[in-house]
N, C-alpha and C. Protein backbone atom coordinates (compact mmCIF):
# COMPACT_ATOMS: atom_id res chain seq x y z
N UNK A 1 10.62 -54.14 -60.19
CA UNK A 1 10.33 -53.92 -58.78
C UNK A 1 9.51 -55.11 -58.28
N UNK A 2 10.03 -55.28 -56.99
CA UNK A 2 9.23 -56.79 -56.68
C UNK A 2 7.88 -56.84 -55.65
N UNK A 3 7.31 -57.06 -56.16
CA UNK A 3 5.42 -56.68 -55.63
C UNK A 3 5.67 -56.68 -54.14
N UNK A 4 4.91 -55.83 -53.72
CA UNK A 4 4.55 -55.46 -52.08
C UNK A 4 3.87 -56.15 -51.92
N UNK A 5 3.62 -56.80 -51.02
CA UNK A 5 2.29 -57.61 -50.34
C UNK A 5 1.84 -55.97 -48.84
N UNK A 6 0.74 -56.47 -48.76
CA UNK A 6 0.32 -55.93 -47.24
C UNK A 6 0.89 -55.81 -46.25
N UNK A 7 1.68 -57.01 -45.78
CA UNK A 7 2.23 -57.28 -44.99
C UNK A 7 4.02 -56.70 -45.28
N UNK A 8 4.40 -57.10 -46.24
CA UNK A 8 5.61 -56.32 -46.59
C UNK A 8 5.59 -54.67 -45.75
N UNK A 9 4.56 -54.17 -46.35
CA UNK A 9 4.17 -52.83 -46.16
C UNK A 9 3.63 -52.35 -44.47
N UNK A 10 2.95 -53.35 -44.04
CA UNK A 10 3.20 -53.33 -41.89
C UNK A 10 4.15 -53.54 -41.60
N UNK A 11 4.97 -54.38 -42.04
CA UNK A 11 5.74 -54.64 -41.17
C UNK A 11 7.80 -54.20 -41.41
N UNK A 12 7.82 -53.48 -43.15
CA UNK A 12 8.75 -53.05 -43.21
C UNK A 12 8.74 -51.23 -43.46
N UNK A 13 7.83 -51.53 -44.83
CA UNK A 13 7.75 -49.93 -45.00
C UNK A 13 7.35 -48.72 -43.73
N UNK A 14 5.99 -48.82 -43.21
CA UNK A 14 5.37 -48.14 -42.53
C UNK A 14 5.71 -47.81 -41.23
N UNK A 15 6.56 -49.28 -40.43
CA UNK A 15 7.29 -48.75 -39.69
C UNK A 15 8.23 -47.87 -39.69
N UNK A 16 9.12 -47.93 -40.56
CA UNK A 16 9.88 -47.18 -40.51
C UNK A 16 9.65 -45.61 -41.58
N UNK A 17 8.94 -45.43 -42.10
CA UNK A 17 8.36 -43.98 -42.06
C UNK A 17 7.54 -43.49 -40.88
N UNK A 18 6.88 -44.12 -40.33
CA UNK A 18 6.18 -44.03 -38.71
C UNK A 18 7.33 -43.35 -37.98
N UNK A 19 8.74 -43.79 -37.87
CA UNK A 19 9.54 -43.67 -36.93
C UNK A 19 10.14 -42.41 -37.12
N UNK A 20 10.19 -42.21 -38.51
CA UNK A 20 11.00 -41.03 -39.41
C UNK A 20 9.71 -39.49 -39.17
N UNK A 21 8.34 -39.72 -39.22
CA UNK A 21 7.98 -39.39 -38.55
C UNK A 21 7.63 -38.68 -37.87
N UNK A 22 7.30 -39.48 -36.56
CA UNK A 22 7.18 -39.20 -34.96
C UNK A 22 8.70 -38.52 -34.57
N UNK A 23 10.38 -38.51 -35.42
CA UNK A 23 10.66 -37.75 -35.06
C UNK A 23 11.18 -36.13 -35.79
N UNK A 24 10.52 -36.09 -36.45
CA UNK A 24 9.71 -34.60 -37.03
C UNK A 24 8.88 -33.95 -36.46
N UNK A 25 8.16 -34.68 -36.19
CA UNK A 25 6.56 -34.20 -35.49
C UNK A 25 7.47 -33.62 -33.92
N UNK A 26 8.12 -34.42 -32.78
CA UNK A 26 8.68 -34.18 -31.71
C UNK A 26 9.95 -33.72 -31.12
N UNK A 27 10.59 -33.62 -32.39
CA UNK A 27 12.11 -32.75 -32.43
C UNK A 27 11.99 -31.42 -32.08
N UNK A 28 12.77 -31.36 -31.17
CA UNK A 28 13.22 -29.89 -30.58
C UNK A 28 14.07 -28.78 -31.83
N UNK A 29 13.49 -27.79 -32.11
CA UNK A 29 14.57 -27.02 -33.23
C UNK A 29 15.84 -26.69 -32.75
N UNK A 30 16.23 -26.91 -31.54
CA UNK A 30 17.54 -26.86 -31.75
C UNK A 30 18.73 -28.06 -31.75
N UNK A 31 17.86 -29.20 -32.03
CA UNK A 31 18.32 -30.71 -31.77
C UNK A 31 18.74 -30.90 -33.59
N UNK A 32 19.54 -31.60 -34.36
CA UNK A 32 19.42 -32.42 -35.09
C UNK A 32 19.12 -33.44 -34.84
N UNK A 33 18.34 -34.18 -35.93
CA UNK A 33 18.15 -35.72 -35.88
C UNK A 33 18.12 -36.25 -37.28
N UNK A 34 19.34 -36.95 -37.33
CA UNK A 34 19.82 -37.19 -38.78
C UNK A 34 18.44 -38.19 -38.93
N UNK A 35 17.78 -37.95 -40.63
CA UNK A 35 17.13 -38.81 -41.27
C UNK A 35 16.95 -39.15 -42.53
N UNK A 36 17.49 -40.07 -43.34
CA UNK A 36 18.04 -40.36 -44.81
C UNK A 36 16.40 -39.39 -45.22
N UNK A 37 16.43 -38.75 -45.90
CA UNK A 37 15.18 -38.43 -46.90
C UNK A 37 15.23 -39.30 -48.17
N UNK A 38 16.10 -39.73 -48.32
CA UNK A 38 16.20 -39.99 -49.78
C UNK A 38 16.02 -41.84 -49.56
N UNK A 39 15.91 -42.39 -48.31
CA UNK A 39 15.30 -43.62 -48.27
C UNK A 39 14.24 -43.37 -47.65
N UNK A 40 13.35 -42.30 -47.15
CA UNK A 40 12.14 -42.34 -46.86
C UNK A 40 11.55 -41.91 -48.52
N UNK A 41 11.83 -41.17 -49.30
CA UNK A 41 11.68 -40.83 -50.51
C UNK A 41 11.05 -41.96 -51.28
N UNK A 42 12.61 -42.76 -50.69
CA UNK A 42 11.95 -43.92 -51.71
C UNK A 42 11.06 -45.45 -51.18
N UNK A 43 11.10 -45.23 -49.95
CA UNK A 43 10.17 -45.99 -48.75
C UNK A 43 8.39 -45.41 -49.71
N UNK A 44 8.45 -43.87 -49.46
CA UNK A 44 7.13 -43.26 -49.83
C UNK A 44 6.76 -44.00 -51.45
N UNK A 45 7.56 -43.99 -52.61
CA UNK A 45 7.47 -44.14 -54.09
C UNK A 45 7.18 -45.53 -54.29
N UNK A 46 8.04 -46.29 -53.27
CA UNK A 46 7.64 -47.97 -53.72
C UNK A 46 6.12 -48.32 -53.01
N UNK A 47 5.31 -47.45 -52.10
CA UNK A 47 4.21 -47.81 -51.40
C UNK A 47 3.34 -47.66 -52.48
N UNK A 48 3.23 -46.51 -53.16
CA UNK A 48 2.57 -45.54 -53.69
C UNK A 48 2.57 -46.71 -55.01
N UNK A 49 3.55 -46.75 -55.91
CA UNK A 49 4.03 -47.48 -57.13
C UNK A 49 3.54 -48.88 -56.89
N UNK A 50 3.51 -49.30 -55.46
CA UNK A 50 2.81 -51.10 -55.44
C UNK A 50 1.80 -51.08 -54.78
N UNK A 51 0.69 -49.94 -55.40
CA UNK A 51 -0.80 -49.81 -55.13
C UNK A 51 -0.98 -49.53 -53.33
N UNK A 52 -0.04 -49.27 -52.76
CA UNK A 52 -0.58 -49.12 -51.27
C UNK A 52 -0.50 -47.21 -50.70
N UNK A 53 -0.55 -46.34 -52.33
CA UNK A 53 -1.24 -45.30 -51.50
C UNK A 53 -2.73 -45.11 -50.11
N UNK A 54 -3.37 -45.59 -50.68
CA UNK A 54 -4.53 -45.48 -49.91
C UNK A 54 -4.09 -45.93 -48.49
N UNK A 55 -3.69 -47.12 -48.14
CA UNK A 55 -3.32 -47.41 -47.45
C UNK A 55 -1.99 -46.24 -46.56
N UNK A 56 -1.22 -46.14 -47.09
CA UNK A 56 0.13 -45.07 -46.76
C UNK A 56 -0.97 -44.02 -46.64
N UNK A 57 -1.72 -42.90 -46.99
CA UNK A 57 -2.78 -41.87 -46.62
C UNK A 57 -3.41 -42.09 -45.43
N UNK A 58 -3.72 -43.19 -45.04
CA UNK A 58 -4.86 -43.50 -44.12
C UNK A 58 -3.78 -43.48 -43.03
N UNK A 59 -2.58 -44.34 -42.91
CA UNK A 59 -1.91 -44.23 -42.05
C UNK A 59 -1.16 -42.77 -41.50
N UNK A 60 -0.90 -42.40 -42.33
CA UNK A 60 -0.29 -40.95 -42.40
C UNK A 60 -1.64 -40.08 -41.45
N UNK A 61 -2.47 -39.94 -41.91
CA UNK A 61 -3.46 -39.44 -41.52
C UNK A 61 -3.86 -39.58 -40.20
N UNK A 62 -3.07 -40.84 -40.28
CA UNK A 62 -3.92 -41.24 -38.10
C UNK A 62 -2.46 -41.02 -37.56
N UNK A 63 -1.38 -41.24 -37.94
CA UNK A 63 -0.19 -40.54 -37.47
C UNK A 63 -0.84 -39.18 -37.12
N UNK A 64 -0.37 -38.03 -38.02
CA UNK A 64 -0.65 -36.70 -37.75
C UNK A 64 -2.31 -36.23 -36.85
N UNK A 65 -3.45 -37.17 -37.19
CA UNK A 65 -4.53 -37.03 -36.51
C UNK A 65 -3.94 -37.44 -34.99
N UNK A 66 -3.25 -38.11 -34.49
CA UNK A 66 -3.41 -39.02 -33.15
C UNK A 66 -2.13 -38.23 -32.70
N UNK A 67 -0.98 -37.34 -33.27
CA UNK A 67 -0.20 -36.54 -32.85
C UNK A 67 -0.62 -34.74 -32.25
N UNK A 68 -1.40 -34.62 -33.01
CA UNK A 68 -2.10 -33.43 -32.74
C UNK A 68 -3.08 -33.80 -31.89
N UNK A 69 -4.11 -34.54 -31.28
CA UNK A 69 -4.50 -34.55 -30.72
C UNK A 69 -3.94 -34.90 -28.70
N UNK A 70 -2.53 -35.19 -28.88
CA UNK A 70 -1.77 -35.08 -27.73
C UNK A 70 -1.21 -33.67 -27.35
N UNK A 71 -0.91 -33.20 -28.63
CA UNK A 71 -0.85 -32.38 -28.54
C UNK A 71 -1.73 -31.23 -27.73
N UNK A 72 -2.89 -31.44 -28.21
CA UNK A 72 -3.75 -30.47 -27.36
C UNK A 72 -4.17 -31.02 -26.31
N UNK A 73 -4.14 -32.46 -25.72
CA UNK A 73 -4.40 -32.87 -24.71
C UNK A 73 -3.05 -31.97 -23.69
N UNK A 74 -1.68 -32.36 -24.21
CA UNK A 74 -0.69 -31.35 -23.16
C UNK A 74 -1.10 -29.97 -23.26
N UNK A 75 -1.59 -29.17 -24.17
CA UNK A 75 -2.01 -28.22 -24.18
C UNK A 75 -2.63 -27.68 -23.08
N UNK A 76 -3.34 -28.59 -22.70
CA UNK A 76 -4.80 -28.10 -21.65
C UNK A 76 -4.65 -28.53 -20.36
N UNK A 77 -2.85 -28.90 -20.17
CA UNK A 77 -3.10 -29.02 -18.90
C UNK A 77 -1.95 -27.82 -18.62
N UNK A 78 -1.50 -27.35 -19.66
CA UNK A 78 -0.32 -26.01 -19.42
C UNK A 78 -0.89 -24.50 -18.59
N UNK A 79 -0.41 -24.40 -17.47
CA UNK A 79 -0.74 -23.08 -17.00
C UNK A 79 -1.00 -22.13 -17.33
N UNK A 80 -2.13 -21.98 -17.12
CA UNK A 80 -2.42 -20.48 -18.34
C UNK A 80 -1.60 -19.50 -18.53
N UNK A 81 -0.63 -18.98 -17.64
CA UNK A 81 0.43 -17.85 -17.59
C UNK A 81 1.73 -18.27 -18.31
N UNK A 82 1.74 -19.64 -18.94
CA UNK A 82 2.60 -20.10 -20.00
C UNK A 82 1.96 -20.73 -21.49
N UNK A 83 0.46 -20.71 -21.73
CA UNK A 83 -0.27 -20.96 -22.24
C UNK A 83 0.61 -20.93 -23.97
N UNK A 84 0.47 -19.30 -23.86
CA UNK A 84 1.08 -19.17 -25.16
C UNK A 84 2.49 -18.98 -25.74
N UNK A 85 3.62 -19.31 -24.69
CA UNK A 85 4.48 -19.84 -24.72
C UNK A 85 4.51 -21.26 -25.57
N UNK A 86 3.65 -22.25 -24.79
CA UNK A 86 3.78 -23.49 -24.83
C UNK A 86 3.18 -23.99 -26.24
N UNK A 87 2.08 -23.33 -26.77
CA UNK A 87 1.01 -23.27 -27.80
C UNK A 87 2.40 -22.43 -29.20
N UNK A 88 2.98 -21.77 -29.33
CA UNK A 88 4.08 -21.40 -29.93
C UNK A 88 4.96 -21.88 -30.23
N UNK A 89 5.69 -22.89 -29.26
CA UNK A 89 6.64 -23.86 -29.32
C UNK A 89 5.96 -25.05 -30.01
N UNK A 90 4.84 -26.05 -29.44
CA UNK A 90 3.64 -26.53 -30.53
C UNK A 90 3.47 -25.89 -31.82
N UNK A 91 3.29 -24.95 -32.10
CA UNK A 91 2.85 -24.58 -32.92
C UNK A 91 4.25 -24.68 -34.38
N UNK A 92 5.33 -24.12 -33.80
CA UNK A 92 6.46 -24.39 -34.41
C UNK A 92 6.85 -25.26 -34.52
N UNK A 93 6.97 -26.71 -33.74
CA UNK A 93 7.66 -27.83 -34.12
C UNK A 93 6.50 -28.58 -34.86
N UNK A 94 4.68 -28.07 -34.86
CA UNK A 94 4.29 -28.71 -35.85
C UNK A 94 4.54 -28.44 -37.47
N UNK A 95 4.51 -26.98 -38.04
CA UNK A 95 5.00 -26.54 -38.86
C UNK A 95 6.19 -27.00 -39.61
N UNK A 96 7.25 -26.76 -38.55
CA UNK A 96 8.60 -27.43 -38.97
C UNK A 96 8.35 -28.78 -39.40
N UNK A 97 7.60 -29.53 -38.60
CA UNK A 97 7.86 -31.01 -39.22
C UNK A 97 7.00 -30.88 -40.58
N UNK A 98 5.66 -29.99 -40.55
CA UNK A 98 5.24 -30.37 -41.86
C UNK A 98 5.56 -30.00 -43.02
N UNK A 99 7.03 -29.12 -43.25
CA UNK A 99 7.74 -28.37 -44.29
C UNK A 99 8.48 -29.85 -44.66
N UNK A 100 9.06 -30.73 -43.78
CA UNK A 100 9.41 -31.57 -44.29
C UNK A 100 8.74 -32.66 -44.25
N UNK A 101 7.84 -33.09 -44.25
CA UNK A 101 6.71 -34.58 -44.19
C UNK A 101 5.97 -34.07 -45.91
N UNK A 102 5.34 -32.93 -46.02
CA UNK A 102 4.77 -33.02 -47.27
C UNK A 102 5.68 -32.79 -48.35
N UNK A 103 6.61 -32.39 -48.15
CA UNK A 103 7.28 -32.53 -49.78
C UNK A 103 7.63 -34.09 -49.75
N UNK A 104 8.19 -34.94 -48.60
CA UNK A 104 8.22 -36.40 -49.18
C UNK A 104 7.20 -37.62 -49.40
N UNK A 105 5.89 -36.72 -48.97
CA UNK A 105 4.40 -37.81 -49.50
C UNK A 105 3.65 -37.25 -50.23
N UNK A 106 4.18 -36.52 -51.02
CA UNK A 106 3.79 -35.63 -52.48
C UNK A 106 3.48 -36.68 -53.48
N UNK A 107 4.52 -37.75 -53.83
CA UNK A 107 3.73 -38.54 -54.40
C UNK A 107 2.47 -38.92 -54.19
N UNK A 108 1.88 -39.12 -53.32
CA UNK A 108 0.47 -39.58 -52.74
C UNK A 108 -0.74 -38.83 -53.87
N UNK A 109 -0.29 -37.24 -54.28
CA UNK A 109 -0.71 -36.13 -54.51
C UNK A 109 -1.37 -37.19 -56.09
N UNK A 110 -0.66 -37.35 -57.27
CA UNK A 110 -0.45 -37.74 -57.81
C UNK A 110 -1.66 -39.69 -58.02
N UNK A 111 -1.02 -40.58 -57.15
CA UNK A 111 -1.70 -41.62 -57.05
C UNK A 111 -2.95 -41.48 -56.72
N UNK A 112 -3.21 -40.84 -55.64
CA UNK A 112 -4.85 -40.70 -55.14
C UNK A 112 -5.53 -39.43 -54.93
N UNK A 113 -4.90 -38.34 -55.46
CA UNK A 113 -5.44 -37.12 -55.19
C UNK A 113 -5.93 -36.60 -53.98
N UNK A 114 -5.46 -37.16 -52.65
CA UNK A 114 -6.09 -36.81 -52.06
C UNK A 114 -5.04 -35.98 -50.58
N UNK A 115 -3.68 -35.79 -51.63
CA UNK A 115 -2.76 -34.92 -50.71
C UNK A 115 -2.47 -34.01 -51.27
């Protein structure tokens, strides 16, 4: 396997798990949105394997931190008489995406213990 640099890892890996993603996190359940798992799989294993867990965690982390927090920013401007409508539908497409985001940064679990 041929060494990651830093930069390898901004500017090829991370984008494109970023992209894979943001559309998990914002997919409608009744939409498909085709996304190879099995090259984010291995996007996740070569980060992890060329020392850039920590790095891949931290990012991951401000992904899902900086997604949820829009989240509740739209939250609070939803009419209260659709409140929990809207907080339900949130609530489900966060779930849904995270059934599939943690089984493919499970490795992480492993490298740094800290997933």
């Amino acid at each position: 396997m041929n060494a990651m640099t830093e930069e390898d890892y901004r500017t090829t890996y991370w984008p494109n798990l970023e992209k894979a993603i943001d559309h998990l996190l914002i997919q409608n359940p009744m939409d498909h949105i085709s996304i190879s798992y099995e090259q984010i799989y291995s996007y996740v294993y070569k980060c992890v394997c060329q020392q850039h867990s920590e790095l891949l965690y931290k990012d991951l982390m401000l992904k899902i931190t900086t997604h949820l927090q829009q989240v509740s920013s739209d939250l609070q401007i939803v009419p209260q008489g659709n409140f929990i409508e809207y907080f339900n539908i949130a609530l489900t497409q966060y779930t849904d995406a995270l059934q599939c985001i943690v089984p493919v940064f499970i490795y992480m679990e492993n490298a740094t213990g800290t997933i």
